[in-house]
N, C-alpha and C. Protein backbone atom coordinates (compact mmCIF):
# COMPACT_ATOMS: atom_id res chain seq x y z
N UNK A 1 10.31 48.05 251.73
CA UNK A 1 9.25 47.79 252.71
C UNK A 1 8.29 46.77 252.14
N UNK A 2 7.85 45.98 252.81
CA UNK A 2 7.14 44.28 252.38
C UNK A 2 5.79 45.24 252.72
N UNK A 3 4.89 44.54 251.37
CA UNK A 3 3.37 45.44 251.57
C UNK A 3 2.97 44.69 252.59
N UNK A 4 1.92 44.45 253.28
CA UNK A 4 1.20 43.65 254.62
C UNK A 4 0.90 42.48 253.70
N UNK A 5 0.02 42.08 252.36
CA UNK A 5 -0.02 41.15 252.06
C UNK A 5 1.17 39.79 251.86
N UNK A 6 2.37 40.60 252.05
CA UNK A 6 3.62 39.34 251.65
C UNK A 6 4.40 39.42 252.85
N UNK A 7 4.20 40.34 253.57
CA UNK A 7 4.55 39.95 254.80
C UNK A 7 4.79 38.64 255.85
N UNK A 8 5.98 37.98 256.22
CA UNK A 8 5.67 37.33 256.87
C UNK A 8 6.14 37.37 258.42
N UNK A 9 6.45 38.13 258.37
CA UNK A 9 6.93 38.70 259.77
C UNK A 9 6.69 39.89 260.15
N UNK A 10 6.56 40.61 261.48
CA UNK A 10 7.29 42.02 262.10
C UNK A 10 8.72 42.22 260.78
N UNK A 11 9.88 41.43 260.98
CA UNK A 11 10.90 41.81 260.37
C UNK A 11 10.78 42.36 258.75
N UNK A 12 9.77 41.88 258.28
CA UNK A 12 9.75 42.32 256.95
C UNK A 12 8.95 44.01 256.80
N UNK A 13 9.13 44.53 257.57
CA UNK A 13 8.57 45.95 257.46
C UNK A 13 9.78 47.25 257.72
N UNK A 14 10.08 48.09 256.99
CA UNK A 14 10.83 49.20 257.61
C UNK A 14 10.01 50.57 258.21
N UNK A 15 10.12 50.97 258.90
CA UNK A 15 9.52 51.97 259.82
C UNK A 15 10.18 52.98 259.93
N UNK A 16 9.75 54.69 260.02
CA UNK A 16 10.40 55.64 260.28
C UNK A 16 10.45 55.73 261.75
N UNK A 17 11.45 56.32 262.34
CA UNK A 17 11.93 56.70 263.73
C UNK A 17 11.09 57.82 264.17
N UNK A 18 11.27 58.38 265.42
CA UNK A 18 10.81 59.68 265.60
C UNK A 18 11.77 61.00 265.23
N UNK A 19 12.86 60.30 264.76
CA UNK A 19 13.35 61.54 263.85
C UNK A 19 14.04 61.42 262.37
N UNK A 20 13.03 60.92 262.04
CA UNK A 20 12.81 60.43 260.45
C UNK A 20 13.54 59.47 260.06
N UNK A 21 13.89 58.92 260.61
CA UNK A 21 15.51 57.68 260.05
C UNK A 21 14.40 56.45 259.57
N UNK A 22 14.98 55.96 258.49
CA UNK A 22 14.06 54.27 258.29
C UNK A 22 15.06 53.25 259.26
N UNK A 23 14.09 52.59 259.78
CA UNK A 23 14.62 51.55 260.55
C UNK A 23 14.01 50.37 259.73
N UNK A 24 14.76 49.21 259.46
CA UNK A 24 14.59 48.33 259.10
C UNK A 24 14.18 46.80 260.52
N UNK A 25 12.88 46.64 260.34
CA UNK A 25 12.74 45.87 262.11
C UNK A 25 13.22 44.30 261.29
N UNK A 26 13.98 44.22 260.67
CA UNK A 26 14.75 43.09 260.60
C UNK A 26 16.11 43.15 262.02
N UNK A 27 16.22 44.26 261.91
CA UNK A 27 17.43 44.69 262.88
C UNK A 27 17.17 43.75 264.15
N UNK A 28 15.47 43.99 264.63
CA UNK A 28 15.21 42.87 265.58
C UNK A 28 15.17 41.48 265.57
N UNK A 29 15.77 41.07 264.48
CA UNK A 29 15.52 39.50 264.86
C UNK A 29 16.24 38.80 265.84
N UNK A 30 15.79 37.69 266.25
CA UNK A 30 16.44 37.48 267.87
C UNK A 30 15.76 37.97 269.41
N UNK A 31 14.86 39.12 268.98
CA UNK A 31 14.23 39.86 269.82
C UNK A 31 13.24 39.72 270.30
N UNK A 32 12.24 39.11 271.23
CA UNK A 32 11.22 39.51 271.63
C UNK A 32 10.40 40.84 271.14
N UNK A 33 9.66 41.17 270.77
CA UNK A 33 9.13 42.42 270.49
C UNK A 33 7.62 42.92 271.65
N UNK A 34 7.57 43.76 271.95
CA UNK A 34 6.12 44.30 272.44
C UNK A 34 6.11 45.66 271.79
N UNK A 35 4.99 45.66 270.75
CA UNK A 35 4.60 46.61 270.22
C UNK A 35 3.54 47.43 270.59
N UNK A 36 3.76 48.30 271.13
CA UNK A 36 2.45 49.59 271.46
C UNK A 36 2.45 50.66 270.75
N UNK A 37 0.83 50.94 270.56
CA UNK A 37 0.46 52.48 270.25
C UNK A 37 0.31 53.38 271.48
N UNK A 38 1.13 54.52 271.50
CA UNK A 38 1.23 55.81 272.95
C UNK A 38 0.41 56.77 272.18
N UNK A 39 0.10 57.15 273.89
CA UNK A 39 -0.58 58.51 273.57
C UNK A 39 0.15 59.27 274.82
N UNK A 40 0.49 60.78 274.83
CA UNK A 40 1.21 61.39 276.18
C UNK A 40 -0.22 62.09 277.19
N UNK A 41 -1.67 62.30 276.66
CA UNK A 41 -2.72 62.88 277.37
C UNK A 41 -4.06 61.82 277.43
N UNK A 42 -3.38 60.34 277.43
CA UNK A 42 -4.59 59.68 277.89
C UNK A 42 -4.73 58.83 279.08
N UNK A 43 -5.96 58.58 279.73
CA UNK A 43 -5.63 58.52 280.98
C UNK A 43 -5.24 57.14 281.23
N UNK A 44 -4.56 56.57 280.39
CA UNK A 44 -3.41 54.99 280.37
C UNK A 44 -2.46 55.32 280.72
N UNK A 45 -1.86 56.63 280.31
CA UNK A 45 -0.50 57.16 279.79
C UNK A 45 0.14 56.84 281.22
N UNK A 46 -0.18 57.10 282.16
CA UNK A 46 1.00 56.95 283.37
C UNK A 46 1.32 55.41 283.70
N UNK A 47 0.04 54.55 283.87
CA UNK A 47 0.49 53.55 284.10
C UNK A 47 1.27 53.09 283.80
N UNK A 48 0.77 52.72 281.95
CA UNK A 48 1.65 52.51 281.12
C UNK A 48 2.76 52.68 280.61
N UNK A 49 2.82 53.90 280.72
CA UNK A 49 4.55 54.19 280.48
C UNK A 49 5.26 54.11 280.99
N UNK A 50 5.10 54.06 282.59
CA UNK A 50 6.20 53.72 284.06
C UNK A 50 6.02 51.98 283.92
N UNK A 51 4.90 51.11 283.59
CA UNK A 51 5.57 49.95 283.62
C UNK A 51 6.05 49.59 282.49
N UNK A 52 5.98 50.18 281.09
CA UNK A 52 6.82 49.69 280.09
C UNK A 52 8.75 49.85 280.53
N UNK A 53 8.07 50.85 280.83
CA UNK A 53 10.21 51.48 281.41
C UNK A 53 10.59 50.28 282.43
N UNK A 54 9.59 50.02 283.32
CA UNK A 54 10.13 49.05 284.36
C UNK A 54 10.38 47.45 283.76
N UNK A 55 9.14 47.25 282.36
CA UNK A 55 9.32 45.98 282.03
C UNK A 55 10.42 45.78 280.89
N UNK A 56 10.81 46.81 280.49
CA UNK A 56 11.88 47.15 279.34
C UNK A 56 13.07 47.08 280.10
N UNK A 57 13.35 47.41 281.94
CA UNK A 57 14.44 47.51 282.63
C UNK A 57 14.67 45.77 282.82
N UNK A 58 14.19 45.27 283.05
CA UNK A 58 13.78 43.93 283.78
C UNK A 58 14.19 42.98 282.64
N UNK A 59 13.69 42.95 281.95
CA UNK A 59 13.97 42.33 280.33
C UNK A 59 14.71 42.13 278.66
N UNK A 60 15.19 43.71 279.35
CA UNK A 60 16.46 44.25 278.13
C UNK A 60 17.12 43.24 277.99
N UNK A 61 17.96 42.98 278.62
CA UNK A 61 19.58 41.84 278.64
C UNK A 61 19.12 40.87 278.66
N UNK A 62 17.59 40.19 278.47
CA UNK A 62 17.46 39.07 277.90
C UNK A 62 16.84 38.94 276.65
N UNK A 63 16.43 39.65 275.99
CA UNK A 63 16.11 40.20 274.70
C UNK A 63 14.85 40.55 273.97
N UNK A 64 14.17 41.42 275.67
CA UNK A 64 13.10 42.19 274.89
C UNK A 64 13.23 43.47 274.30
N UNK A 65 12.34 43.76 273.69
CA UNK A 65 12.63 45.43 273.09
C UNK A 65 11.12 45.62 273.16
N UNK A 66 10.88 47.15 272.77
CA UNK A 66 9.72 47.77 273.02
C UNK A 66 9.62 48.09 272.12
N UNK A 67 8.73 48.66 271.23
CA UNK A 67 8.75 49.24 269.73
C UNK A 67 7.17 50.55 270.25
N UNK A 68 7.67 51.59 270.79
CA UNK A 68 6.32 52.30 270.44
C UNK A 68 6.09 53.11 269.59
N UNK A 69 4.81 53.31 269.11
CA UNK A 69 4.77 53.89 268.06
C UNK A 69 3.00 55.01 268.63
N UNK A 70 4.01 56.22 268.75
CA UNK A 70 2.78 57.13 268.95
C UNK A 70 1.54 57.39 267.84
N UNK A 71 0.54 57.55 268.62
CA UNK A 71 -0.78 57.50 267.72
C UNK A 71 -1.43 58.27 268.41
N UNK A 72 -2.79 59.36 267.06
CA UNK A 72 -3.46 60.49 267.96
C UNK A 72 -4.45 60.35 267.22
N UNK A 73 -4.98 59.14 266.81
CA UNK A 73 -6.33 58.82 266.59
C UNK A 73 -7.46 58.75 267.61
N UNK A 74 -6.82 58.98 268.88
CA UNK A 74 -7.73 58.56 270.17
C UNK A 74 -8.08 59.72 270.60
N UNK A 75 -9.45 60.11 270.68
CA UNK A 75 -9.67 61.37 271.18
C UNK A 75 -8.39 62.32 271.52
N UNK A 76 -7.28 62.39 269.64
CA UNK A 76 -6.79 63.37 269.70
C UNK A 76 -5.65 63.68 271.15
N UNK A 77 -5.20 62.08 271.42
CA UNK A 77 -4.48 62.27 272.93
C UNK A 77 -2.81 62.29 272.66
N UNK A 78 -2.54 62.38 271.36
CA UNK A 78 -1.00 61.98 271.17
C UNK A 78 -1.24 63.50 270.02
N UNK A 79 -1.10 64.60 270.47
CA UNK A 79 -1.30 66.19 269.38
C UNK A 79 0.79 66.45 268.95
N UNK A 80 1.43 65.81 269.67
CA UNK A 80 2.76 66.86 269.68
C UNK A 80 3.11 66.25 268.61
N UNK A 81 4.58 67.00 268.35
CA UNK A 81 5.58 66.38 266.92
C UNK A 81 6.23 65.57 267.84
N UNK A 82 6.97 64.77 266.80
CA UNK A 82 7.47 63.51 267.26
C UNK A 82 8.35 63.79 268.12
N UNK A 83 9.73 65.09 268.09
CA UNK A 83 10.39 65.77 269.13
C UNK A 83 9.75 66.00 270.03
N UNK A 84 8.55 66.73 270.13
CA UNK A 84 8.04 66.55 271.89
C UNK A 84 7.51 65.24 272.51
N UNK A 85 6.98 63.82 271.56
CA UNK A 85 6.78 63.40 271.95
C UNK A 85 8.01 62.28 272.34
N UNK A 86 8.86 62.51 272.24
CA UNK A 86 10.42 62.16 272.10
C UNK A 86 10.85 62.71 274.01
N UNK A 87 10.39 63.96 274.20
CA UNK A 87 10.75 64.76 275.53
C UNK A 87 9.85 64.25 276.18
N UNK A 88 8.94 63.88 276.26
CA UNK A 88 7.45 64.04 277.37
C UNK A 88 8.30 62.26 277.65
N UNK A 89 8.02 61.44 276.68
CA UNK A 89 8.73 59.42 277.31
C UNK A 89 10.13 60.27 277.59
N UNK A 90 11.01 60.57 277.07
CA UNK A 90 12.36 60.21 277.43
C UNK A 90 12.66 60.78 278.59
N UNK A 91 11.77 61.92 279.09
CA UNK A 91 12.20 62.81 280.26
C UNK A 91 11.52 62.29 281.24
N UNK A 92 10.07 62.69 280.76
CA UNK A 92 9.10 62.14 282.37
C UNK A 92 8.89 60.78 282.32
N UNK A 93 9.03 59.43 281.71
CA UNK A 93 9.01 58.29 281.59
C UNK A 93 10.39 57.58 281.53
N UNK A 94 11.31 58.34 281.10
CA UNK A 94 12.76 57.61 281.57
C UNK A 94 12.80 56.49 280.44
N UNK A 95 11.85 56.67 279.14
CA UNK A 95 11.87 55.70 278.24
C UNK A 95 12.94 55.55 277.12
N UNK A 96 13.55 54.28 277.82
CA UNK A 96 14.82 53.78 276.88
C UNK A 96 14.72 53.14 275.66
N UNK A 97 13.73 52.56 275.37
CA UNK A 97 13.09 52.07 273.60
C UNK A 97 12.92 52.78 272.95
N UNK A 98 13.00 52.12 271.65
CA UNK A 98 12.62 52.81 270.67
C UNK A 98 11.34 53.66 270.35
N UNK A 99 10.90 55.02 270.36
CA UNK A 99 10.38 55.99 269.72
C UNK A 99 10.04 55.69 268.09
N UNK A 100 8.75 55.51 267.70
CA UNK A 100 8.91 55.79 266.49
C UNK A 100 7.63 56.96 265.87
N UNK A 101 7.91 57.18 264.66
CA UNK A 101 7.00 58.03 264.05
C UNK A 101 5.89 57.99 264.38
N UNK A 102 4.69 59.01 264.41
CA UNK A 102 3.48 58.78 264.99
C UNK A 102 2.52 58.24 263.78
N UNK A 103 2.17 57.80 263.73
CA UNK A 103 1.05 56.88 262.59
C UNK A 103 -0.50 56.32 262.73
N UNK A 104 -0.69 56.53 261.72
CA UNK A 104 -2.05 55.91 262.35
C UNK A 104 -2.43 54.14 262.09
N UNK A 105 -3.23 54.15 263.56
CA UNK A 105 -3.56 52.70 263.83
C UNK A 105 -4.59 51.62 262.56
N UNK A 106 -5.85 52.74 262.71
CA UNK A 106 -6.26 52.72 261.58
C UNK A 106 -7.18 53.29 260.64
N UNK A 107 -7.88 52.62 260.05
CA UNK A 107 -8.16 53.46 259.12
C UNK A 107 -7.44 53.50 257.22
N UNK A 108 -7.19 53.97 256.47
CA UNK A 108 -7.10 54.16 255.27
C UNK A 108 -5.85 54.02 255.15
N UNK A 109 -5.18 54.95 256.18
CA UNK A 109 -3.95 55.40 256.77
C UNK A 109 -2.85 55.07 257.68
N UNK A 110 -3.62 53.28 257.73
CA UNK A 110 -3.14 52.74 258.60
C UNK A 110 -1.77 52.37 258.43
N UNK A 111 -0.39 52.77 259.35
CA UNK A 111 0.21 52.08 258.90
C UNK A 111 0.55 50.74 258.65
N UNK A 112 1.69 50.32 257.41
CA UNK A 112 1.45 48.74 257.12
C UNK A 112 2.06 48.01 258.28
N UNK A 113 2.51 48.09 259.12
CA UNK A 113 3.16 47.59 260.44
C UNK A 113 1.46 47.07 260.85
N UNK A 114 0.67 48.49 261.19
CA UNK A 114 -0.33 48.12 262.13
C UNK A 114 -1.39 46.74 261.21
N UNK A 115 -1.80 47.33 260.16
CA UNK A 115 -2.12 46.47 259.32
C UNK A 115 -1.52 45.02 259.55
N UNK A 116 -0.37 44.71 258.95
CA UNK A 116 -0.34 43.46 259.45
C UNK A 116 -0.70 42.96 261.05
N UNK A 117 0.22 43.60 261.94
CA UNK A 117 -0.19 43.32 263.47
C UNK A 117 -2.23 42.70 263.41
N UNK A 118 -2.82 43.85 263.45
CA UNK A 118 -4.24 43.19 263.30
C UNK A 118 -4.21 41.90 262.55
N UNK A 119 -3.80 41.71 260.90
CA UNK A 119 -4.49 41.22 260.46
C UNK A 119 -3.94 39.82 260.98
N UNK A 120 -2.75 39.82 261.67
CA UNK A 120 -1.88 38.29 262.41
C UNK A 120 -2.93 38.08 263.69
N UNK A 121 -3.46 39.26 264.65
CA UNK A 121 -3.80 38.68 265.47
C UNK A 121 -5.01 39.86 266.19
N UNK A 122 -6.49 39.04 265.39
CA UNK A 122 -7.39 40.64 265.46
C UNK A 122 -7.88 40.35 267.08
N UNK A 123 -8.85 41.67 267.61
CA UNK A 123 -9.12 41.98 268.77
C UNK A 123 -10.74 40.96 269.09
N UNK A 124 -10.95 41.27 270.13
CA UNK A 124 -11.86 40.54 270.43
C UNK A 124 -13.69 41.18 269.72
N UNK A 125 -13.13 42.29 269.39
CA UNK A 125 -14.43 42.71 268.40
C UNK A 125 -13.92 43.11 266.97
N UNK A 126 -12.72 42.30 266.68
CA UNK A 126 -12.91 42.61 265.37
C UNK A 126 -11.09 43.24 264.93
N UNK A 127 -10.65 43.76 263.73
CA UNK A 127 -9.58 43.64 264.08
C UNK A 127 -8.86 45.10 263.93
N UNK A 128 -9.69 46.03 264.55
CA UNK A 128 -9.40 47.31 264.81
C UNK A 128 -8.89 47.43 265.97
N UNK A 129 -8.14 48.83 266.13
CA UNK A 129 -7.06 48.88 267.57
C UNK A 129 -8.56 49.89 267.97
N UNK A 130 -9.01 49.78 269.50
CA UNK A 130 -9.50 50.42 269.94
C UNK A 130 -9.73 51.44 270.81
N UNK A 131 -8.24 51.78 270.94
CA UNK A 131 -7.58 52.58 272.03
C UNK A 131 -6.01 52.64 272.47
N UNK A 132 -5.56 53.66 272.71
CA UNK A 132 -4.43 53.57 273.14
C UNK A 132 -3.69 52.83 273.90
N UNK A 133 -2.65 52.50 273.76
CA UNK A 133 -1.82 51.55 273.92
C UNK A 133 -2.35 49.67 274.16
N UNK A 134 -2.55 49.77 273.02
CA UNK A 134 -2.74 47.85 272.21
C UNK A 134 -1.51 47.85 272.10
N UNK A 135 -1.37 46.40 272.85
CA UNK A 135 -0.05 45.76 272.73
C UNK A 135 -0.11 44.60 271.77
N UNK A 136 0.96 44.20 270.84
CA UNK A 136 0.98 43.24 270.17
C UNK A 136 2.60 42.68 271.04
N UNK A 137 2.48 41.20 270.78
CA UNK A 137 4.01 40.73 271.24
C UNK A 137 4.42 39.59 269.94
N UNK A 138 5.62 40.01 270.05
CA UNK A 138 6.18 39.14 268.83
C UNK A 138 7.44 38.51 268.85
N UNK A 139 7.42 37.22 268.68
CA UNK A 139 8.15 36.16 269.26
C UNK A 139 9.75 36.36 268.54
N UNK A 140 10.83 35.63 268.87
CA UNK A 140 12.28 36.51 267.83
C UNK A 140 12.43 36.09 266.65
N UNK A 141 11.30 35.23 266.15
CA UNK A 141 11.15 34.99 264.66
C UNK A 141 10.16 36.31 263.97
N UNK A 142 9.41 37.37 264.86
CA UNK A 142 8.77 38.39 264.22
C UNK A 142 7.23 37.82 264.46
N UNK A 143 6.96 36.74 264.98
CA UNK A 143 5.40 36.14 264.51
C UNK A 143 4.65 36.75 265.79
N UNK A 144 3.44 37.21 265.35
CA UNK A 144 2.83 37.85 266.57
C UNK A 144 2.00 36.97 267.46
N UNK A 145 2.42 36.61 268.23
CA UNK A 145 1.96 35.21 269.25
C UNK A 145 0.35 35.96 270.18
N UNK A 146 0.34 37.26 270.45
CA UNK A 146 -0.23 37.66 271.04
C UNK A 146 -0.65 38.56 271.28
N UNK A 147 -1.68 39.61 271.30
CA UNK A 147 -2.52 40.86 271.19
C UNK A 147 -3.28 41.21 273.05
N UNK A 148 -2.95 41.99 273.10
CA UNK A 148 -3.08 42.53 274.56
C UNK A 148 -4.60 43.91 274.53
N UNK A 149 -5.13 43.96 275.45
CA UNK A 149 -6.14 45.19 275.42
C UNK A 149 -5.25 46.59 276.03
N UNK A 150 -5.61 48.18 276.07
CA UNK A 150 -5.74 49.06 276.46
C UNK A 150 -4.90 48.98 277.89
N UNK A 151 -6.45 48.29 278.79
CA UNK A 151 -6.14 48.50 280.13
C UNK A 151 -4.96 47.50 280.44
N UNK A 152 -4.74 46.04 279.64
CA UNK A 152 -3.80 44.56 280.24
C UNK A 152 -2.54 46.02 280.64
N UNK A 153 -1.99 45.52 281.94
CA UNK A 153 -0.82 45.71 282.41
C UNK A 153 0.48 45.39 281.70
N UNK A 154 0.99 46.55 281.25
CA UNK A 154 2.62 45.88 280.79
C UNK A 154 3.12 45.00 281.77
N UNK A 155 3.06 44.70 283.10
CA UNK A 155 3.96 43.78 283.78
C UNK A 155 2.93 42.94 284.04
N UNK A 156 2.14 42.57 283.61
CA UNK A 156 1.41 41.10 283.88
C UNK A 156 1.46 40.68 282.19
N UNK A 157 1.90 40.88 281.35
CA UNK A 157 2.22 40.23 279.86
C UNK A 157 3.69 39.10 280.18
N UNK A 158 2.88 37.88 279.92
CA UNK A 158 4.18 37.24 279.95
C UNK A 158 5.32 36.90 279.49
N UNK A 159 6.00 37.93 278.83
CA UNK A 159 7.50 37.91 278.00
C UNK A 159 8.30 36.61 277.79
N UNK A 160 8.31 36.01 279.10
CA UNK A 160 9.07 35.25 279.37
C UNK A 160 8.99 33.78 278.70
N UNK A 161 7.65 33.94 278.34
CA UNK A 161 7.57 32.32 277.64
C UNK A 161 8.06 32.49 276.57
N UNK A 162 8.54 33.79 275.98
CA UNK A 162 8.92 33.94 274.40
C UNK A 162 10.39 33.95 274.90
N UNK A 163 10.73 34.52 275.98
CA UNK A 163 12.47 34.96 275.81
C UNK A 163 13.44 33.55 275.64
N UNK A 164 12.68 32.54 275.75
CA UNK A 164 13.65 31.29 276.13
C UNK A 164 14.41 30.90 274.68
């Protein structure tokens, strides 16, 4: 695993799954990426998760992927193990992406994924995640072209200028 300082990509990081496996996100190269932090009890959660499924349907076979990564730093809105939070997207959200370990955004504990993400492309106050589901997007070289807020709509993010 590349510490955040030598990082030069998304691809140089390995990540645990939601059922402990290391994934190596080199696997994505070639890929479009949209990276989010989930929560299953915040009041984003529906939007968001019915249009990630819809923008993940729409965009698969041209080579986006989703990378979420649950987080319960937010008023405590993401409480389950990674198995329930595995049931709550895959059942009531129909979510076909990748699941990964729940982690934190930030803080001490941040993971080094999130860490870099900020430090490539900080928020408009600074370069803390401030809520559930911050989107980062990352072009199929891994470079993060773009940082999204809370409320931005998964289907108004424009994928498409990266998929070409």
């Amino acid at each position: 695993m590349a510490s955040q300082s030598s990082a030069q990509s998304v691809h140089d990081f390995t990540v645990k799954d939601a059922r402990g496996n290391d994934v190596d996100l080199s696997n994505y190269k070639g890929k479009v990426l949209l990276i989010v932090n989930v929560a299953s009890q915040c009041g984003l959660t529906n939007s968001n998760y019915t249009e990630l499924a819809q923008l993940y349907e729409k965009y698969k076979e041209q080579g986006l992927e989703i990378l979420a990564f649950p987080c319960n730093q937010f008023g405590s809105q993401e409480p389950g193990t990674n198995e329930q939070i595995l049931e709550f997207a895959c059942t009531r959200f129909k979510a076909e992406y990748p699941i990964f370990d729940k982690v934190d955004v930030n803080g001490a504990n941040a993971a080094p994924i999130y860490k870099f993400l900020k430090s490539s492309k900080g928020g408009l106050f600074g370069d803390g995640i401030k809520w559930n589901f911050s989107k980062f997007l990352a072009d199929k070289d891994g470079h993060v072209v773009d940082r999204y807020a809370p409320t931005t709509s998964p289907l108004s993010i424009e994928v498409t200028s990266c998929l070409c």
